[in-house]
Protein backbone atom coordinates (compact mmCIF):
# COMPACT_ATOMS: atom_id res chain seq x y z
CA UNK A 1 129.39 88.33 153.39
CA UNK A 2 129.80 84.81 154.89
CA UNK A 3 127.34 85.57 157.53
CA UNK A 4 124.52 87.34 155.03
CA UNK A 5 124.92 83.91 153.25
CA UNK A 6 124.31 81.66 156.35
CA UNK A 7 121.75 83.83 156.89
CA UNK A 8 120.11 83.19 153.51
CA UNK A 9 120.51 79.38 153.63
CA UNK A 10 118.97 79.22 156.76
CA UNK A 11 115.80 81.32 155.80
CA UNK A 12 115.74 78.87 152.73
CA UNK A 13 115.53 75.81 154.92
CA UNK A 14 112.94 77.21 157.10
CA UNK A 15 111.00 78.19 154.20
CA UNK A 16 111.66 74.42 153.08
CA UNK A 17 110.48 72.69 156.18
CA UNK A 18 107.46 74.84 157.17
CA UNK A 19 106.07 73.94 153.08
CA UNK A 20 106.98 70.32 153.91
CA UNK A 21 105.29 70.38 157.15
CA UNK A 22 101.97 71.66 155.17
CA UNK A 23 102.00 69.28 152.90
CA UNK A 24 98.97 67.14 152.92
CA UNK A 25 99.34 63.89 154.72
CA UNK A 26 96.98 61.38 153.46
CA UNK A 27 97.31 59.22 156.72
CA UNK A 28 95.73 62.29 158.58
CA UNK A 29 92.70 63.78 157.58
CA UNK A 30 92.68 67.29 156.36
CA UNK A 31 89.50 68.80 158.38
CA UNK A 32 87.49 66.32 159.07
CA UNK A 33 87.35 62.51 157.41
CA UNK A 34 84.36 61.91 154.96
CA UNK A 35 84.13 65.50 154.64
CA UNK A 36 85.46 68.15 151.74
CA UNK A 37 89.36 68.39 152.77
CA UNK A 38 90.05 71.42 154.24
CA UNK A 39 93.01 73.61 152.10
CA UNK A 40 92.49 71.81 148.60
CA UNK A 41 91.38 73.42 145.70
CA UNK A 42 89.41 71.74 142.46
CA UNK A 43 88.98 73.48 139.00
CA UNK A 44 86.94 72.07 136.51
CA UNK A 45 87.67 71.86 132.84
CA UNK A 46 84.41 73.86 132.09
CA UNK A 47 83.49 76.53 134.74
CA UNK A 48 80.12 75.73 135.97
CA UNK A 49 78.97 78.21 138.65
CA UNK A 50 76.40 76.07 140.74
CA UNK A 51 78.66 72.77 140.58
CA UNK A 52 79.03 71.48 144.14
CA UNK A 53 82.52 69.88 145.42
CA UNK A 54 80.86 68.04 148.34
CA UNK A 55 80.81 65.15 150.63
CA UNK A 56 77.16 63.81 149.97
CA UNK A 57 77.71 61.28 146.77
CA UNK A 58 74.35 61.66 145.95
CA UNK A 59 73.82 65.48 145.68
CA UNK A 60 77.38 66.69 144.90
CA UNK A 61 78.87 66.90 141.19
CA UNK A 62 82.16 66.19 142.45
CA UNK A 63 82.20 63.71 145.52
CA UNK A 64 85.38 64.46 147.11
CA UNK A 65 86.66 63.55 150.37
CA UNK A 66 89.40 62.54 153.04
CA UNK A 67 88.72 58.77 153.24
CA UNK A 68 92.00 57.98 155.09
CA UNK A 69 94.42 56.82 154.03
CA UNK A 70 94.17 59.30 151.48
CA UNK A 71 91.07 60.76 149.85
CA UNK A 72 87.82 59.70 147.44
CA UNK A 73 86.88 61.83 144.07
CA UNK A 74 83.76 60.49 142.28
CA UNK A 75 83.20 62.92 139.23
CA UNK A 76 80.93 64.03 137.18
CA UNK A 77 82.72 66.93 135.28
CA UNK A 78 86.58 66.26 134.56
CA UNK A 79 88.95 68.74 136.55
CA UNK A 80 92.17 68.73 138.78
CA UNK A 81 92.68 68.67 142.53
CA UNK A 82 95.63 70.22 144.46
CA UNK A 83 96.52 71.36 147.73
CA UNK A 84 98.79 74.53 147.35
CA UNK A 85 101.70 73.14 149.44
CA UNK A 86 102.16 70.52 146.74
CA UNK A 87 105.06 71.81 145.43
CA UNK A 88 108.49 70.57 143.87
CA UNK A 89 111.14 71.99 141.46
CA UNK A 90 114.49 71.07 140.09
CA UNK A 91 115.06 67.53 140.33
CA UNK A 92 112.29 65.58 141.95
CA UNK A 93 110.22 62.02 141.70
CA UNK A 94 106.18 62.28 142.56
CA UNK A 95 104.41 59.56 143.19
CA UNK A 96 100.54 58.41 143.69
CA UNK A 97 98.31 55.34 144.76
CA UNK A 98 95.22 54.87 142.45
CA UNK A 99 92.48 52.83 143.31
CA UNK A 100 90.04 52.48 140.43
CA UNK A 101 86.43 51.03 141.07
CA UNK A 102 84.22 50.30 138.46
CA UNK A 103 84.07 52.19 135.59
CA UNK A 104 80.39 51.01 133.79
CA UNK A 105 80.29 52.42 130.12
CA UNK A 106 83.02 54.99 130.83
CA UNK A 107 86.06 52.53 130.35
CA UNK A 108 87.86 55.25 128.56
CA UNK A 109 88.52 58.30 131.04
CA UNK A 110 91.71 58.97 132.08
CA UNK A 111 93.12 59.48 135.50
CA UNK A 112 96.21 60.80 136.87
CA UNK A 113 98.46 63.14 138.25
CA UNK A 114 99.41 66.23 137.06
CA UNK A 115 102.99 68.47 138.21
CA UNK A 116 104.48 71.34 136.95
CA UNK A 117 101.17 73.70 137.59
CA UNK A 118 101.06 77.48 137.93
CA UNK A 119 98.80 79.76 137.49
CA UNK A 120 95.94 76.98 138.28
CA UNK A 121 93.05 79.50 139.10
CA UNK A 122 93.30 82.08 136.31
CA UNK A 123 93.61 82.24 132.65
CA UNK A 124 96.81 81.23 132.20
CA UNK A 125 96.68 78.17 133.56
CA UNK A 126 99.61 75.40 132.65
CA UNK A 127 100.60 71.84 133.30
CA UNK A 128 101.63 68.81 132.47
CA UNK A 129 99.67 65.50 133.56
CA UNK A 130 100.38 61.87 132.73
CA UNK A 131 97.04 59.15 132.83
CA UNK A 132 96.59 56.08 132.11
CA UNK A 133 92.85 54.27 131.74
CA UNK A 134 91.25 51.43 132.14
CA UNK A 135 91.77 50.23 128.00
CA UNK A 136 95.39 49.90 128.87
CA UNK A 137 96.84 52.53 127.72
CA UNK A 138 98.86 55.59 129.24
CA UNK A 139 99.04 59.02 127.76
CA UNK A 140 101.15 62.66 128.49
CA UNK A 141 100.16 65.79 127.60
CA UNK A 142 101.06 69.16 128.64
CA UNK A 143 98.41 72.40 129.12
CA UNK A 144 98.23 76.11 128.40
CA UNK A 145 95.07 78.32 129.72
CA UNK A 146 92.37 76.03 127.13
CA UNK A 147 95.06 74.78 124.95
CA UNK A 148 96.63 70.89 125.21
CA UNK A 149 99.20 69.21 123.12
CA UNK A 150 100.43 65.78 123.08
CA UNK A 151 103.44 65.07 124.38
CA UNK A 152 102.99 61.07 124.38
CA UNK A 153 99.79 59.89 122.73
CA UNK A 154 97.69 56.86 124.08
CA UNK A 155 99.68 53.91 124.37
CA UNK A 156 99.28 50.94 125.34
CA UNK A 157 101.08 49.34 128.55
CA UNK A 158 101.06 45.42 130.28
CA UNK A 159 101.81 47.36 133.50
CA UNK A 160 98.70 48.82 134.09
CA UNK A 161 96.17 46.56 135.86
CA UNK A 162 92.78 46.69 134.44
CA UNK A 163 89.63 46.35 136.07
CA UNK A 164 87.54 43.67 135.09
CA UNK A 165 83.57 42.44 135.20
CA UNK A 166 85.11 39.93 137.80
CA UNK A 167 86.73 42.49 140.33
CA UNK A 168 85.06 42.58 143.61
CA UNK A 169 86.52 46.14 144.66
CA UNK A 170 88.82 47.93 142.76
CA UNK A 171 92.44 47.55 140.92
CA UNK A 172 95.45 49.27 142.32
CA UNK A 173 97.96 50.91 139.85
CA UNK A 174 100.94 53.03 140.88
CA UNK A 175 101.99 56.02 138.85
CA UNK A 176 105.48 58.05 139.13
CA UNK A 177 107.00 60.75 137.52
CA UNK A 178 110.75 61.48 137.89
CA UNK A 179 112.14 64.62 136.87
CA UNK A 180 115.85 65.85 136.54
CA UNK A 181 117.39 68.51 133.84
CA UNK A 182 117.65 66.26 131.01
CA UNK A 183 114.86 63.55 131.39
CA UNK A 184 110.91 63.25 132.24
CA UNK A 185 110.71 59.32 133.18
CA UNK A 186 107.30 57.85 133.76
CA UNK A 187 106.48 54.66 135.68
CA UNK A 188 103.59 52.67 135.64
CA UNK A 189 103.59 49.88 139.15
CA UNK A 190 107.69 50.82 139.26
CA UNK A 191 107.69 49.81 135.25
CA UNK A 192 109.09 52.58 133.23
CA UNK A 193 106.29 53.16 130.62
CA UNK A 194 108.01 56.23 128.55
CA UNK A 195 110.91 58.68 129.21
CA UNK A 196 111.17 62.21 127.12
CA UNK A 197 113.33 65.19 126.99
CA UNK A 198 113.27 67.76 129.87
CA UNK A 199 113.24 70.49 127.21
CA UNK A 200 110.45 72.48 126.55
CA UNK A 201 108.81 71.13 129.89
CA UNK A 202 108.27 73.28 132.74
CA UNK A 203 108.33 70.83 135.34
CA UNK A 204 108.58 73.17 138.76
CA UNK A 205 105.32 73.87 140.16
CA UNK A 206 102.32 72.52 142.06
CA UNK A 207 101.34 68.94 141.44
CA UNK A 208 98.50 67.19 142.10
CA UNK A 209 96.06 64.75 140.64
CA UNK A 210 93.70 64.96 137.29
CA UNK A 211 90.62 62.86 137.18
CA UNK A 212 88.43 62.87 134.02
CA UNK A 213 84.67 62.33 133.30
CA UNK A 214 82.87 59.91 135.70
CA UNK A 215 85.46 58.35 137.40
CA UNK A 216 85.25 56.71 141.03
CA UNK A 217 88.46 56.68 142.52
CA UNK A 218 90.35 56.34 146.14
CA UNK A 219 93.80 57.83 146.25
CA UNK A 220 95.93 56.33 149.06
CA UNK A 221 98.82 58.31 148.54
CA UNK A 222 99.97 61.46 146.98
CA UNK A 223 103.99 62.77 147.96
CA UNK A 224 107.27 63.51 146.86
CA UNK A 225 108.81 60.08 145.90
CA UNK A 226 112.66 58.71 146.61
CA UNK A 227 115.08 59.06 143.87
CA UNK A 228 117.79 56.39 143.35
């Protein structure tokens, strides 16, 4: 029995460190830089069979592309992109690197990351995402197949850094969600912005970012994050 139980571990670890090894690494290009990366996957809020994920700004509907470190998304339709090895379950922190440019008239799309996703290319989709935009505010909401609810409705946060008429480039802001069994903490440039009950939240899953209408954005970095 002892030995059937090593045995298990071990195929467990492997398991473990072969997804890990997959994982995107935004400091290396997935295919080839300034193109589509290779392995990711995009679904749009509203299925539109001609849309074109592509790496020519000017032709595509979704402009998205390794730009390392990290990657670029310009959209047109809203939507969520994910690389399959993007996993994490039990208790876990996830953390991304936002760079917003300019938003024009569209100061009030949200952008984000989502985690707990299953399901992500049929009906049943489900997840839960957490954005903030560029009024200030922050919001969490959870999804099932075309259905959302509101876990956390807009609110407004000091911590998020706003892009102004006077910016140059773009504004950096820092977004984490921790997870263990009883909490959901969320953290806005290492400021906790809102913690909630665990309970009805399915956090295990694939994670990944969500990006609504007509946003420009480079995402430096997209991992696991430390716990304390």
């Amino acid at each position: 029995m002892k030995v059937i139980l090593n045995l298990v571990v071990l195929v467990c670890f492997v398991a473990n460190l072969s997804q890990a090894q997959d994982r995107p690494d935004p400091n290396v290009p997935q295919g080839v830089n300034f193109e589509v990366p290779e392995g990711w996957q995009v679904r749009l809020d509203h299925e539109m069979e001609d849309a074109i994920i592509g790496s020519k700004l000017d032709s595509s509907d979704v402009y998205f592309v390794n730009m390392t470190p990290g990657w670029h998304i310009t959209t047109g339709p809203a939507g969520i992109f994910y690389h399959p090895s993007n996993t994490a379950s039990g208790t876990f922190g996830i953390k991304t690197e936002l760079h917003f440019f300019n938003p024009g008239d569209r100061n009030r799309e949200g952008y984000g990351l989502f985690w707990g996703g299953s399901n992500l290319d049929g009906d049943a989709q489900a997840y839960m995402y957490f954005l903030l935009r560029n009024t200030g505010e922050f919001l969490i909401k959870k999804r099932i197949g075309e259905n959302t609810e509101v876990v956390k409705e807009w609110t407004a946060s000091d911590a998020i850094v706003k892009y102004g008429d006077n910016e140059e480039s773009s504004v950096l802001n820092v977004l984490q969600v921790m997870v263990d069994e009883e909490n959901v903490s969320f953290y806005i440039n290492d400021e906790k912005a809102a913690t909630v009950s665990a309970q009805g939240i399915n956090s295990d899953g694939i994670f990944g970012l969500r990006v609504n209408h007509s946003v420009n954005l480079h995402i430096s970095d997209l991992a696991l994050a430390q716990r304390d």
